[in-house]
PDB file of N, CA and C in Angstrom:
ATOM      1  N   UNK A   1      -7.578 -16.090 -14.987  1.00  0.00           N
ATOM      2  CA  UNK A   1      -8.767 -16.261 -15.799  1.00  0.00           C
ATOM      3  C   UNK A   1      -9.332 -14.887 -16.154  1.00  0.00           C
ATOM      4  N   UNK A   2      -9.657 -14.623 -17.517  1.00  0.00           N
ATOM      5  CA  UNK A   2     -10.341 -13.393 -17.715  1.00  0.00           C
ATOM      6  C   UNK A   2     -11.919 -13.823 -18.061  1.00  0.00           C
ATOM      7  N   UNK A   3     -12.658 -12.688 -16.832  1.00  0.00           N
ATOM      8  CA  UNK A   3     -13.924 -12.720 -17.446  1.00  0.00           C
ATOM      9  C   UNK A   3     -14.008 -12.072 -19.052  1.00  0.00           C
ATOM     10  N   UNK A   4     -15.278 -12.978 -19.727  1.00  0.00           N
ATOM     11  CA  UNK A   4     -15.313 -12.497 -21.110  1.00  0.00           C
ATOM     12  C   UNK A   4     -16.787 -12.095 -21.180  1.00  0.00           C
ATOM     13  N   UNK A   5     -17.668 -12.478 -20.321  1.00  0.00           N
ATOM     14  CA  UNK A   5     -19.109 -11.975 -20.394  1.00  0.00           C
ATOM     15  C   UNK A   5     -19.724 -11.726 -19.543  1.00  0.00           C
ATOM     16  N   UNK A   6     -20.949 -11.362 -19.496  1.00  0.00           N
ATOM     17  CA  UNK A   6     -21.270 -11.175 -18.129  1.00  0.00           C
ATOM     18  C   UNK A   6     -22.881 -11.440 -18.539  1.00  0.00           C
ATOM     19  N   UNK A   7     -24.044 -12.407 -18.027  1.00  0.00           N
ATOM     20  CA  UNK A   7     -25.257 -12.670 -17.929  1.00  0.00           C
ATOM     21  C   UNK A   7     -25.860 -11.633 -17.426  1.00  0.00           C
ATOM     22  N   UNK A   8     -27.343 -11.677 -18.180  1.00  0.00           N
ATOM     23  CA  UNK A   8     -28.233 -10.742 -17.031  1.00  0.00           C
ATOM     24  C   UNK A   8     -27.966  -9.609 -17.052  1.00  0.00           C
ATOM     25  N   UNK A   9     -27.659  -8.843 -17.602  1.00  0.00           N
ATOM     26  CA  UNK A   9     -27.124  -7.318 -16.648  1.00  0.00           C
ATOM     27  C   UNK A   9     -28.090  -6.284 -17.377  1.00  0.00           C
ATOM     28  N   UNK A  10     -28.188  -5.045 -16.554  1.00  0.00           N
ATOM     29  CA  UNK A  10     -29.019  -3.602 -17.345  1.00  0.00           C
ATOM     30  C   UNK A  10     -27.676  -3.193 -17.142  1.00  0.00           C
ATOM     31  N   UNK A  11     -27.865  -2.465 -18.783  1.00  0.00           N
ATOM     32  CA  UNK A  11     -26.654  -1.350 -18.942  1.00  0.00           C
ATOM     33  C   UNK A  11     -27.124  -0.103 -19.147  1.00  0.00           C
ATOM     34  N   UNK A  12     -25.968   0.978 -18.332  1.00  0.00           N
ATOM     35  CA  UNK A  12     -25.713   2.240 -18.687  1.00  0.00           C
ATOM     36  C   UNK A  12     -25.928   2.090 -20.261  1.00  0.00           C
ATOM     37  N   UNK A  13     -26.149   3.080 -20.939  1.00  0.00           N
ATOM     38  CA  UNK A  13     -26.208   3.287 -22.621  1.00  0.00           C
ATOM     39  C   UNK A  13     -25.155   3.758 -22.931  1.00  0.00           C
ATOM     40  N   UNK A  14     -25.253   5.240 -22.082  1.00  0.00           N
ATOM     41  CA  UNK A  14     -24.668   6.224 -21.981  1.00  0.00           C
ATOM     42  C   UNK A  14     -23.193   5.922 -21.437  1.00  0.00           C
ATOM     43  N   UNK A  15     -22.246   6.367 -21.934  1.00  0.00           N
ATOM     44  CA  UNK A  15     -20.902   6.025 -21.801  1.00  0.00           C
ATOM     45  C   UNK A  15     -20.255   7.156 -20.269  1.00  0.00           C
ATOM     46  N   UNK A  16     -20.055   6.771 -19.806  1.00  0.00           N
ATOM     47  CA  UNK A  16     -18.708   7.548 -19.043  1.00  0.00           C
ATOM     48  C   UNK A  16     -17.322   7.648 -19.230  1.00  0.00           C
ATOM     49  N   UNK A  17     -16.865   9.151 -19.722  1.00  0.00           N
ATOM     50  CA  UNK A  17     -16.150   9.661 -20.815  1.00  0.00           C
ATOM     51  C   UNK A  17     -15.521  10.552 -19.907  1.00  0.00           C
ATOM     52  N   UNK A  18     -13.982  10.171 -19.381  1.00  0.00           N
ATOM     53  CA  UNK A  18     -12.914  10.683 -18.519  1.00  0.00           C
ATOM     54  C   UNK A  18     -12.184  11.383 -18.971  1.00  0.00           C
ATOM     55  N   UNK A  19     -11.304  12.476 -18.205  1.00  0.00           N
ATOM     56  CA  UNK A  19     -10.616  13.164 -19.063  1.00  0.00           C
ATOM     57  C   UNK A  19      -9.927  12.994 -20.616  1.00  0.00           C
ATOM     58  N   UNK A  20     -10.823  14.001 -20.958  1.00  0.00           N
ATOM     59  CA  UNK A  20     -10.745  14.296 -22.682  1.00  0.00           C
ATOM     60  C   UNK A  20     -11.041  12.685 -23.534  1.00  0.00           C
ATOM     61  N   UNK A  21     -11.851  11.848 -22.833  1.00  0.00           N
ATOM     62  CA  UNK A  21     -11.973  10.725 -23.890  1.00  0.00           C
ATOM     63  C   UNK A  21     -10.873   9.703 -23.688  1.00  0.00           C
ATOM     64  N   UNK A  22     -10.125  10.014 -22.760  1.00  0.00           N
ATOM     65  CA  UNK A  22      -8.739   8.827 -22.854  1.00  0.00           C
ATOM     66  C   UNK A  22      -9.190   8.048 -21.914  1.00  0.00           C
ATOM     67  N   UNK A  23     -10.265   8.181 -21.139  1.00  0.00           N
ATOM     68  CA  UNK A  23     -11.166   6.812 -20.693  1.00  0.00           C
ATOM     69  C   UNK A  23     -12.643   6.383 -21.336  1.00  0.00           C
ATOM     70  N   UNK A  24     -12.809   5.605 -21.635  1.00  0.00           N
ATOM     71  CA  UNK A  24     -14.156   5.499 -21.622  1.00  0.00           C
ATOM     72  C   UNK A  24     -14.294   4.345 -21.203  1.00  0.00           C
ATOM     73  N   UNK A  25     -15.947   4.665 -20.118  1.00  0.00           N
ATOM     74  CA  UNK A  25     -16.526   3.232 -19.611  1.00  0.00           C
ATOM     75  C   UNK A  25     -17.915   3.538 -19.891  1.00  0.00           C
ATOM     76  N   UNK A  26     -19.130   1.872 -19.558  1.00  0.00           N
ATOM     77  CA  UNK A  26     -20.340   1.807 -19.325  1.00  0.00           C
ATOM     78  C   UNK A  26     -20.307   1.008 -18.117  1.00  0.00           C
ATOM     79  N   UNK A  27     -21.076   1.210 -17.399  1.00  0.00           N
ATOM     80  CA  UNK A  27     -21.830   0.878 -16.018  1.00  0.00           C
ATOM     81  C   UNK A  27     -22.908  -0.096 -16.524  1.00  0.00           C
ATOM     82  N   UNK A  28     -22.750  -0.789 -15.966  1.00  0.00           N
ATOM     83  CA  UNK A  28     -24.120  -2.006 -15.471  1.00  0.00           C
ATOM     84  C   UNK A  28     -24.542  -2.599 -14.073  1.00  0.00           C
ATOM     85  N   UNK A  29     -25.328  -3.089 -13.758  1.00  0.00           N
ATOM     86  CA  UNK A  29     -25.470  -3.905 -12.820  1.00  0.00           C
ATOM     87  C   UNK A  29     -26.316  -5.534 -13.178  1.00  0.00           C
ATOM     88  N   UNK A  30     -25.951  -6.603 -12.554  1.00  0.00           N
ATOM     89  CA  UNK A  30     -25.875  -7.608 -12.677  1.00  0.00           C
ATOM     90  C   UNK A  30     -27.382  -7.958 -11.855  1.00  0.00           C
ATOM     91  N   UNK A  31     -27.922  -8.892 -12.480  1.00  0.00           N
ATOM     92  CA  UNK A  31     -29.276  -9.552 -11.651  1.00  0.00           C
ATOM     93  C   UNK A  31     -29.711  -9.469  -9.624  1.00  0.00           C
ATOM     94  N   UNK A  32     -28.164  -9.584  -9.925  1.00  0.00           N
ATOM     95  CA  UNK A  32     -27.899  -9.858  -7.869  1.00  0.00           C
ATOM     96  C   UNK A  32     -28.280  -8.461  -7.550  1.00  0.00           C
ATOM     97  N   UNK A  33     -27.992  -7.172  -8.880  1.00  0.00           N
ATOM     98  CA  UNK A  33     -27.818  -5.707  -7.878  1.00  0.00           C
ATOM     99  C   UNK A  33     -26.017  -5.271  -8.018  1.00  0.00           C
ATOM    100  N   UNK A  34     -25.200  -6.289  -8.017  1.00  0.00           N
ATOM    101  CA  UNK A  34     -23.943  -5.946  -8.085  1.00  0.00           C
ATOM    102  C   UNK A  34     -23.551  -4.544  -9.040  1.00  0.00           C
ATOM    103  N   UNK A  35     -23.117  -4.025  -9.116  1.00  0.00           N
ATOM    104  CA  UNK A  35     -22.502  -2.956 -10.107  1.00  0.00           C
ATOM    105  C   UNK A  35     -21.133  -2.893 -10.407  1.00  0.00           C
ATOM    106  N   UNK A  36     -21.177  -2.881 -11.712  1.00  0.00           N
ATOM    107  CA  UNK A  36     -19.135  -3.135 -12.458  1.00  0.00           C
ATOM    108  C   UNK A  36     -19.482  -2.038 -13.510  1.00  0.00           C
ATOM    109  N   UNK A  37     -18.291  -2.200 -14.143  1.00  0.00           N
ATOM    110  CA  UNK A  37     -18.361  -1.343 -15.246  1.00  0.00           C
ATOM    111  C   UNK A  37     -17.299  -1.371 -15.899  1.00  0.00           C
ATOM    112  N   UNK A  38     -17.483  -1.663 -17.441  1.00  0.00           N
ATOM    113  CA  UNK A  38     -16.113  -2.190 -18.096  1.00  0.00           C
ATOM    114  C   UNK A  38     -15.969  -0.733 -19.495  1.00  0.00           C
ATOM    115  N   UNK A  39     -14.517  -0.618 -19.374  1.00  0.00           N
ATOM    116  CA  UNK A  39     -13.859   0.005 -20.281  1.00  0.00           C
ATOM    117  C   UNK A  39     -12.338   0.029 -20.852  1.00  0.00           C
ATOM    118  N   UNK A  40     -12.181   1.007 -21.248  1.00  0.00           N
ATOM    119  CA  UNK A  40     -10.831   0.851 -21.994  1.00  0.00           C
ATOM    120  C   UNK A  40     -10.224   2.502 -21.577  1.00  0.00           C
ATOM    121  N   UNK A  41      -9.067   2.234 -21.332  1.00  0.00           N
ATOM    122  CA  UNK A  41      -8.026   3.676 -20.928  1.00  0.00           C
ATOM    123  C   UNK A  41      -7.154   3.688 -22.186  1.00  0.00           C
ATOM    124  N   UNK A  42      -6.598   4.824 -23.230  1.00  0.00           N
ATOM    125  CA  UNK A  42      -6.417   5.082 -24.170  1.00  0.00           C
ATOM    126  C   UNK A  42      -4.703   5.428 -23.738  1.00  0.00           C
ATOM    127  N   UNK A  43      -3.623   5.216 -23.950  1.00  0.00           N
ATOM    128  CA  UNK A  43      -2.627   5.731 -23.871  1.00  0.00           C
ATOM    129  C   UNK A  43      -2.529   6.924 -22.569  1.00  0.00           C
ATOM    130  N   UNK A  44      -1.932   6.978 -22.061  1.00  0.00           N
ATOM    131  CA  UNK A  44      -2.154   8.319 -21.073  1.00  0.00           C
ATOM    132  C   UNK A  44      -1.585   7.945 -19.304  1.00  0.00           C
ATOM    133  N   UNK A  45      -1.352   8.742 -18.765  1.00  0.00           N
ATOM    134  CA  UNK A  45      -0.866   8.891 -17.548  1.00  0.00           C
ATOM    135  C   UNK A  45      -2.258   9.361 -16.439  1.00  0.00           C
ATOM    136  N   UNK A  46      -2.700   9.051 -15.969  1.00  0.00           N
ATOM    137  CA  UNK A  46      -4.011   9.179 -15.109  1.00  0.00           C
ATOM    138  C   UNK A  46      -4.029   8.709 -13.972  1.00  0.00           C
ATOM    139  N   UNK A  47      -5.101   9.991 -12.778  1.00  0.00           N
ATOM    140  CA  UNK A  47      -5.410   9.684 -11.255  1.00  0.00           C
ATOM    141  C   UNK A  47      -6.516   9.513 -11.200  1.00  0.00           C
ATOM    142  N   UNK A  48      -6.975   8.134 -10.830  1.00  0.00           N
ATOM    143  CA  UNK A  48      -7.897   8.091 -10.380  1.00  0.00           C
ATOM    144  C   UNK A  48      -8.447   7.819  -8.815  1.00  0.00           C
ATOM    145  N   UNK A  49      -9.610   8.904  -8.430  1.00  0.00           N
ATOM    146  CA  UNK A  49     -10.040   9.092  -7.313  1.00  0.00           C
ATOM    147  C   UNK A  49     -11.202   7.651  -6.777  1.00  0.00           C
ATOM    148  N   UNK A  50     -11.223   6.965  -5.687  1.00  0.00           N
ATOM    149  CA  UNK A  50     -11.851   5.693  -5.709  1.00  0.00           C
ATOM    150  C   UNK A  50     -13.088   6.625  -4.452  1.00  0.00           C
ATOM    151  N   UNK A  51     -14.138   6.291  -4.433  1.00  0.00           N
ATOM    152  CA  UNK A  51     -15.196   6.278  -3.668  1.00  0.00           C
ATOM    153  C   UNK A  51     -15.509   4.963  -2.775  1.00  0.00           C
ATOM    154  N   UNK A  52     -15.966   4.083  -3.752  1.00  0.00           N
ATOM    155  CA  UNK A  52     -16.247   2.493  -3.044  1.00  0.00           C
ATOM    156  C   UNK A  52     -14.915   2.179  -3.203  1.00  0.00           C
ATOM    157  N   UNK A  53     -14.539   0.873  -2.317  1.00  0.00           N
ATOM    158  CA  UNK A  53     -13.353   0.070  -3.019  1.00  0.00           C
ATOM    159  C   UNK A  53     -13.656  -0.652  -4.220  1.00  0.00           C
ATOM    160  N   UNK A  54     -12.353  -0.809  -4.917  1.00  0.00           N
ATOM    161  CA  UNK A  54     -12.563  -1.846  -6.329  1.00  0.00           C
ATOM    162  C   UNK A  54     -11.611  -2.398  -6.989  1.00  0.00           C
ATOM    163  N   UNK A  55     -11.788  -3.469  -7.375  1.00  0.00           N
ATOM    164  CA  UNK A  55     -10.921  -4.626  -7.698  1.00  0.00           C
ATOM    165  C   UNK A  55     -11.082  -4.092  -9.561  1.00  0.00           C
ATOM    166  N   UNK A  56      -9.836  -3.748  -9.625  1.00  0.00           N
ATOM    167  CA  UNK A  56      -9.920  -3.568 -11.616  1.00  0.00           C
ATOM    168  C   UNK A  56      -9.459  -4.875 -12.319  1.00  0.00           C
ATOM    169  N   UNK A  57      -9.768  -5.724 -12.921  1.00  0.00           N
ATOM    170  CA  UNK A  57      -9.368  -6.848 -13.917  1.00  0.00           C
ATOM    171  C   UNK A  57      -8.947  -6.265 -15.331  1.00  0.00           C
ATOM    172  N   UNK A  58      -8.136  -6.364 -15.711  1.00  0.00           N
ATOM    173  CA  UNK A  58      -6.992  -6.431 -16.597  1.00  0.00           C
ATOM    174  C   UNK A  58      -8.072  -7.322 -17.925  1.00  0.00           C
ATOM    175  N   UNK A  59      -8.532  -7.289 -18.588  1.00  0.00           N
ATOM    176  CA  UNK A  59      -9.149  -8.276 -20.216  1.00  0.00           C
ATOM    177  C   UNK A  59      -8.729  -7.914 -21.235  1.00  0.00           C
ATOM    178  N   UNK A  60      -7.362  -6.869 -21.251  1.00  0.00           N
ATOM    179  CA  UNK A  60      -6.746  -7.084 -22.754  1.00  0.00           C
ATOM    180  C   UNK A  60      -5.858  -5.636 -22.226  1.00  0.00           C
ATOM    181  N   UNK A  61      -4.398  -6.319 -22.568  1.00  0.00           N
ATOM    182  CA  UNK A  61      -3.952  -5.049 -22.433  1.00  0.00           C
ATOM    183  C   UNK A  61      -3.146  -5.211 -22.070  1.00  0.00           C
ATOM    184  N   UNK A  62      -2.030  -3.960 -21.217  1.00  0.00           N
ATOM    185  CA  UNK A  62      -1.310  -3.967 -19.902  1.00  0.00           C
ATOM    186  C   UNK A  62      -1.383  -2.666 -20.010  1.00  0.00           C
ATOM    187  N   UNK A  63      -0.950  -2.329 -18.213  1.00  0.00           N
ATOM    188  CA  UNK A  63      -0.666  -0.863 -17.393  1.00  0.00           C
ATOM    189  C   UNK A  63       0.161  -0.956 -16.570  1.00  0.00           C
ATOM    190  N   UNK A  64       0.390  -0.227 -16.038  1.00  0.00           N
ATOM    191  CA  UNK A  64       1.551  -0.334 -14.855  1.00  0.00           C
ATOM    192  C   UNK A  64       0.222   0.736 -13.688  1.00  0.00           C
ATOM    193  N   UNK A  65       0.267   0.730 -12.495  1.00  0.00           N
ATOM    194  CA  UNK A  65      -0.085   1.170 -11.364  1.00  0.00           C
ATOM    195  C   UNK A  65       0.628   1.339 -10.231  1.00  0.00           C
ATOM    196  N   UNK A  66       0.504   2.494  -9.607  1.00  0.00           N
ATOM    197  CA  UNK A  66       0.517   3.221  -8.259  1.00  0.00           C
ATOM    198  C   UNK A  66      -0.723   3.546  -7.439  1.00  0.00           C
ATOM    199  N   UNK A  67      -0.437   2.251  -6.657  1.00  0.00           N
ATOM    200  CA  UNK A  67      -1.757   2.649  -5.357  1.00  0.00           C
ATOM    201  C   UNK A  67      -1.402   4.182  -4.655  1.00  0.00           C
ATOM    202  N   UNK A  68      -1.943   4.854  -4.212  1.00  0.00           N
ATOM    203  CA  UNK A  68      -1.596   6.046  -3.300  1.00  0.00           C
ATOM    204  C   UNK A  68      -1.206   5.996  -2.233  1.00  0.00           C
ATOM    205  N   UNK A  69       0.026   6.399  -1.978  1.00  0.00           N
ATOM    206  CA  UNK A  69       1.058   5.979  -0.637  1.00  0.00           C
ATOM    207  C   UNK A  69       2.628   5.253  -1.406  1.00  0.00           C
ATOM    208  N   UNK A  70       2.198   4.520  -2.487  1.00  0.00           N
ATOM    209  CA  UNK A  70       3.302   4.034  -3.113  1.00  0.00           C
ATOM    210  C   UNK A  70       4.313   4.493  -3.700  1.00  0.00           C
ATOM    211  N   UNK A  71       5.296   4.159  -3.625  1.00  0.00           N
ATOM    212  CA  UNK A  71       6.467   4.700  -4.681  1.00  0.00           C
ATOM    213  C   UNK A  71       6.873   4.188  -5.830  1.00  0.00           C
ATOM    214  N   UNK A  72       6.368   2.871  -6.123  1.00  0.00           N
ATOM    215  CA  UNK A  72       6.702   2.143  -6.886  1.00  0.00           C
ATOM    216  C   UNK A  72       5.413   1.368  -8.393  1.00  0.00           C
ATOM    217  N   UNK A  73       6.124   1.493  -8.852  1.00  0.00           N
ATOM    218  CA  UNK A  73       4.766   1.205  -9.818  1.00  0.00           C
ATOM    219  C   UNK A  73       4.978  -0.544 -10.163  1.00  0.00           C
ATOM    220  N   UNK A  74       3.705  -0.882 -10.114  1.00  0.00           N
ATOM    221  CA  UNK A  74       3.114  -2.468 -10.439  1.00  0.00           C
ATOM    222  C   UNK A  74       2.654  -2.586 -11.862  1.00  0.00           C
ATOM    223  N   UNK A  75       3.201  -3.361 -12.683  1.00  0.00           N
ATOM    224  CA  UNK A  75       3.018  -3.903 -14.074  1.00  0.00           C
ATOM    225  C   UNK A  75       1.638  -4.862 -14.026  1.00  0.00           C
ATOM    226  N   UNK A  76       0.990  -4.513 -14.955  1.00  0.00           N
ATOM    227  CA  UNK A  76      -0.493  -5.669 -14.810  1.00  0.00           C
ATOM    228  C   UNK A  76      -0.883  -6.040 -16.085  1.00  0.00           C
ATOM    229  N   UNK A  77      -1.239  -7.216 -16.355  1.00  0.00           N
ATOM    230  CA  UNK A  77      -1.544  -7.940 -17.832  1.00  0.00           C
ATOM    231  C   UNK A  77      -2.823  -8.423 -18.206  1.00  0.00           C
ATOM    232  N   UNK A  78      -3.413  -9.031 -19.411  1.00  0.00           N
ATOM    233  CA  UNK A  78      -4.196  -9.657 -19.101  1.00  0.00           C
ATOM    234  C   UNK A  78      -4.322 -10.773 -18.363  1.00  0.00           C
ATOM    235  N   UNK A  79      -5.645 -11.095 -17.471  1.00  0.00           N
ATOM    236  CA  UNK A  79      -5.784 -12.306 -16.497  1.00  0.00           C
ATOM    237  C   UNK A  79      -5.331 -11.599 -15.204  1.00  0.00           C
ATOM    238  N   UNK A  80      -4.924 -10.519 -14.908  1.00  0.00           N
ATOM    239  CA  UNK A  80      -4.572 -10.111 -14.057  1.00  0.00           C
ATOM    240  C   UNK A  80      -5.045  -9.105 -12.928  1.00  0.00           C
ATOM    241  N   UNK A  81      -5.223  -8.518 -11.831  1.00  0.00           N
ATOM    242  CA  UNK A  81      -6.123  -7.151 -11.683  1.00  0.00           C
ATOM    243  C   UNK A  81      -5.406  -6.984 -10.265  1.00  0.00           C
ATOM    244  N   UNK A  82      -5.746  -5.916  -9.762  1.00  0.00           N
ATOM    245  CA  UNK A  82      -5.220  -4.663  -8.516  1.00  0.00           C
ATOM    246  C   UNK A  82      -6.521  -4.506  -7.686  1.00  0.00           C
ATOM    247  N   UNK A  83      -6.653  -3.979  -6.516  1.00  0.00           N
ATOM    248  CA  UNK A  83      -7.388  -3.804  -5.688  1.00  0.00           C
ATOM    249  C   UNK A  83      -7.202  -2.646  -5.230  1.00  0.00           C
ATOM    250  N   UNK A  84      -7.967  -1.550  -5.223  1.00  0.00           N
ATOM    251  CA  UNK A  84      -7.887  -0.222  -4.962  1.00  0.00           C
ATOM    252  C   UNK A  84      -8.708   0.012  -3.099  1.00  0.00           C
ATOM    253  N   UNK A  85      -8.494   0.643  -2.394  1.00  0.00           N
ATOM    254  CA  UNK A  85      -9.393   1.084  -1.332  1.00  0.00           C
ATOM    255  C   UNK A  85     -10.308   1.931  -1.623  1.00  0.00           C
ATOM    256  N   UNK A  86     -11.530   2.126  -1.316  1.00  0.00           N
ATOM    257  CA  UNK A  86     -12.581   2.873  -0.684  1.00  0.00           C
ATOM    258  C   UNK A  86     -11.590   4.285  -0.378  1.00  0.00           C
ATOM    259  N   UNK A  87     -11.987   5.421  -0.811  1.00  0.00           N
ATOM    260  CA  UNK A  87     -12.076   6.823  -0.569  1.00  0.00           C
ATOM    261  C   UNK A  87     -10.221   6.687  -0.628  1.00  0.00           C
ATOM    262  N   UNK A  88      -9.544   6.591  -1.682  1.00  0.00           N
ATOM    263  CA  UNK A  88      -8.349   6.529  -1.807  1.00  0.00           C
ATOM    264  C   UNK A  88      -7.936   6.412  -3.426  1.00  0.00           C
ATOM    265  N   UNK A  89      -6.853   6.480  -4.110  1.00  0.00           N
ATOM    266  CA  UNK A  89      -6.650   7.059  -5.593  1.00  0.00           C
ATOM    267  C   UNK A  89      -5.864   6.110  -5.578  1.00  0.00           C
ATOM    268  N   UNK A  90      -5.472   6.241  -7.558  1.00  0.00           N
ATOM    269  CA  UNK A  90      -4.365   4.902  -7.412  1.00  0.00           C
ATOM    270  C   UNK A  90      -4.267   5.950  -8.823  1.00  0.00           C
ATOM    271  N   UNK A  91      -3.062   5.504  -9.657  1.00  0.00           N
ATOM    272  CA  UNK A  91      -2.355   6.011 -10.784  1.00  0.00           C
ATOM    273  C   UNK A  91      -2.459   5.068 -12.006  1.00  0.00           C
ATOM    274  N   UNK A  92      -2.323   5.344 -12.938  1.00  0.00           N
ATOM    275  CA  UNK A  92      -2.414   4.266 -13.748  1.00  0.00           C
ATOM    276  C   UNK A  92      -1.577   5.151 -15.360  1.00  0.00           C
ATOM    277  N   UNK A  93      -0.661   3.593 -15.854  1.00  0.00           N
ATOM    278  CA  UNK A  93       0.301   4.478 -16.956  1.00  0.00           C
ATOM    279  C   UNK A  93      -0.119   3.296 -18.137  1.00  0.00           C
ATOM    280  N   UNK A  94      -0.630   3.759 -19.361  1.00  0.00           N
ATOM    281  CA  UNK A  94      -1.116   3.054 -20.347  1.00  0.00           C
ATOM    282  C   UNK A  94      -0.176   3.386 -21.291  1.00  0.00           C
ATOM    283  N   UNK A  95       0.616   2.584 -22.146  1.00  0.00           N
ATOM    284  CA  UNK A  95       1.165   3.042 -23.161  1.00  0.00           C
ATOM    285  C   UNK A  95       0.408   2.472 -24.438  1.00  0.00           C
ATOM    286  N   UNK A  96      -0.653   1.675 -24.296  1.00  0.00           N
ATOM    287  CA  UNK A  96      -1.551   1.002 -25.574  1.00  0.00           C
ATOM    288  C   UNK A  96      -2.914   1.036 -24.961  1.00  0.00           C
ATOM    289  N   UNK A  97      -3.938   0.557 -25.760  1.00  0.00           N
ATOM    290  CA  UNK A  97      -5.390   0.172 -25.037  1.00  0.00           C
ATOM    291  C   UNK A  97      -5.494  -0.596 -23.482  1.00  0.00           C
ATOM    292  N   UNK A  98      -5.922  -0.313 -22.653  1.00  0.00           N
ATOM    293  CA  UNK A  98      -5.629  -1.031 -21.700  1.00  0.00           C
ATOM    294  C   UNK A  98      -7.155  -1.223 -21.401  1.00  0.00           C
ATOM    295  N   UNK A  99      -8.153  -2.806 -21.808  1.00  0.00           N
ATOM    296  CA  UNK A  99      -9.264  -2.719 -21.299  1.00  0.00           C
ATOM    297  C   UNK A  99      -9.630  -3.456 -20.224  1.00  0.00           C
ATOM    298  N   UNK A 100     -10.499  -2.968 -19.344  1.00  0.00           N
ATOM    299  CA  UNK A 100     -10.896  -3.494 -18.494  1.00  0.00           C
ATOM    300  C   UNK A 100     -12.005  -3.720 -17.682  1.00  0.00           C
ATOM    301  N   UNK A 101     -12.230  -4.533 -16.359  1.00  0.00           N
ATOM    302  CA  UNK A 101     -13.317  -4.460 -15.834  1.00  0.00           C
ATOM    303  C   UNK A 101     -13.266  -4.018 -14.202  1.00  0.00           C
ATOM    304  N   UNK A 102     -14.099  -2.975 -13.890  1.00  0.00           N
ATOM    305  CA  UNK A 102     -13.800  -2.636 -12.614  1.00  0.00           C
ATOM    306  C   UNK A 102     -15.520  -3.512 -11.829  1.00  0.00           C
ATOM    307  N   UNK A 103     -14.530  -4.058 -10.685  1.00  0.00           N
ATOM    308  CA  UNK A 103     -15.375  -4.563  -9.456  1.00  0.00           C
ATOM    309  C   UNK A 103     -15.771  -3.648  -8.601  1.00  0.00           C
ATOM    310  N   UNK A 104     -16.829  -3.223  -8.143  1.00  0.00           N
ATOM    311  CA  UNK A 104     -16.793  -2.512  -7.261  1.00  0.00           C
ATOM    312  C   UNK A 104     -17.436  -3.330  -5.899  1.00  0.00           C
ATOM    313  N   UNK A 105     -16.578  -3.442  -4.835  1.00  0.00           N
ATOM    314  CA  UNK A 105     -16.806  -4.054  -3.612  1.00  0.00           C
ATOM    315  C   UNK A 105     -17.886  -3.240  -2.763  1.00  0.00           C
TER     316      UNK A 105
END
């Protein structure tokens, strides 16, 4: 199932803009307090560093991923998503728009 909306929420305005523009996201948080933040990764080979843990959902697209420790890379579609750890990186290989929504646990 892909989420397609989300109720309630205050949004970031202001975009968060990852190396050179080949990410961009906005941040919100949801009525409860929760915080996500949905964007799109532009073509490109990218590390990303995780702080909280977080569950990324897949809403249009595909990527392939490397959790850190892995050797092997995981294909992901829409309807689909990965689970990253808390204070740990994961890889990510876009060959088209890949948009999405990150959970943060």
């Amino acid at each position: 199932m892909i989420t397609e909306h989300f109720n309630s929420v205050t949004l970031q305005t202001a975009a968060n803009v990852y190396f050179d523009g080949k990410c961009v996201s906005h941040s919100f948080t949801l009525a409860d307090g929760t915080k996500k933040s949905v964007g799109v990764v532009l073509a490109a080979q990218l590390v990303f560093n995780t702080a909280a843990a977080e569950v990324m959902e897949c809403v249009k697209g595909t990527c392939r991923y490397k959790l850190k420790g892995q050797t092997e890379w995981t294909a992901v579609a829409a309807g689909q998503s990965f689970h990253i750890d808390a204070n740990s990186s994961f890889e990510i290989q876009v060959d088209e728009a890949f948009h999405y929504i990150c959970h943060y646990a």
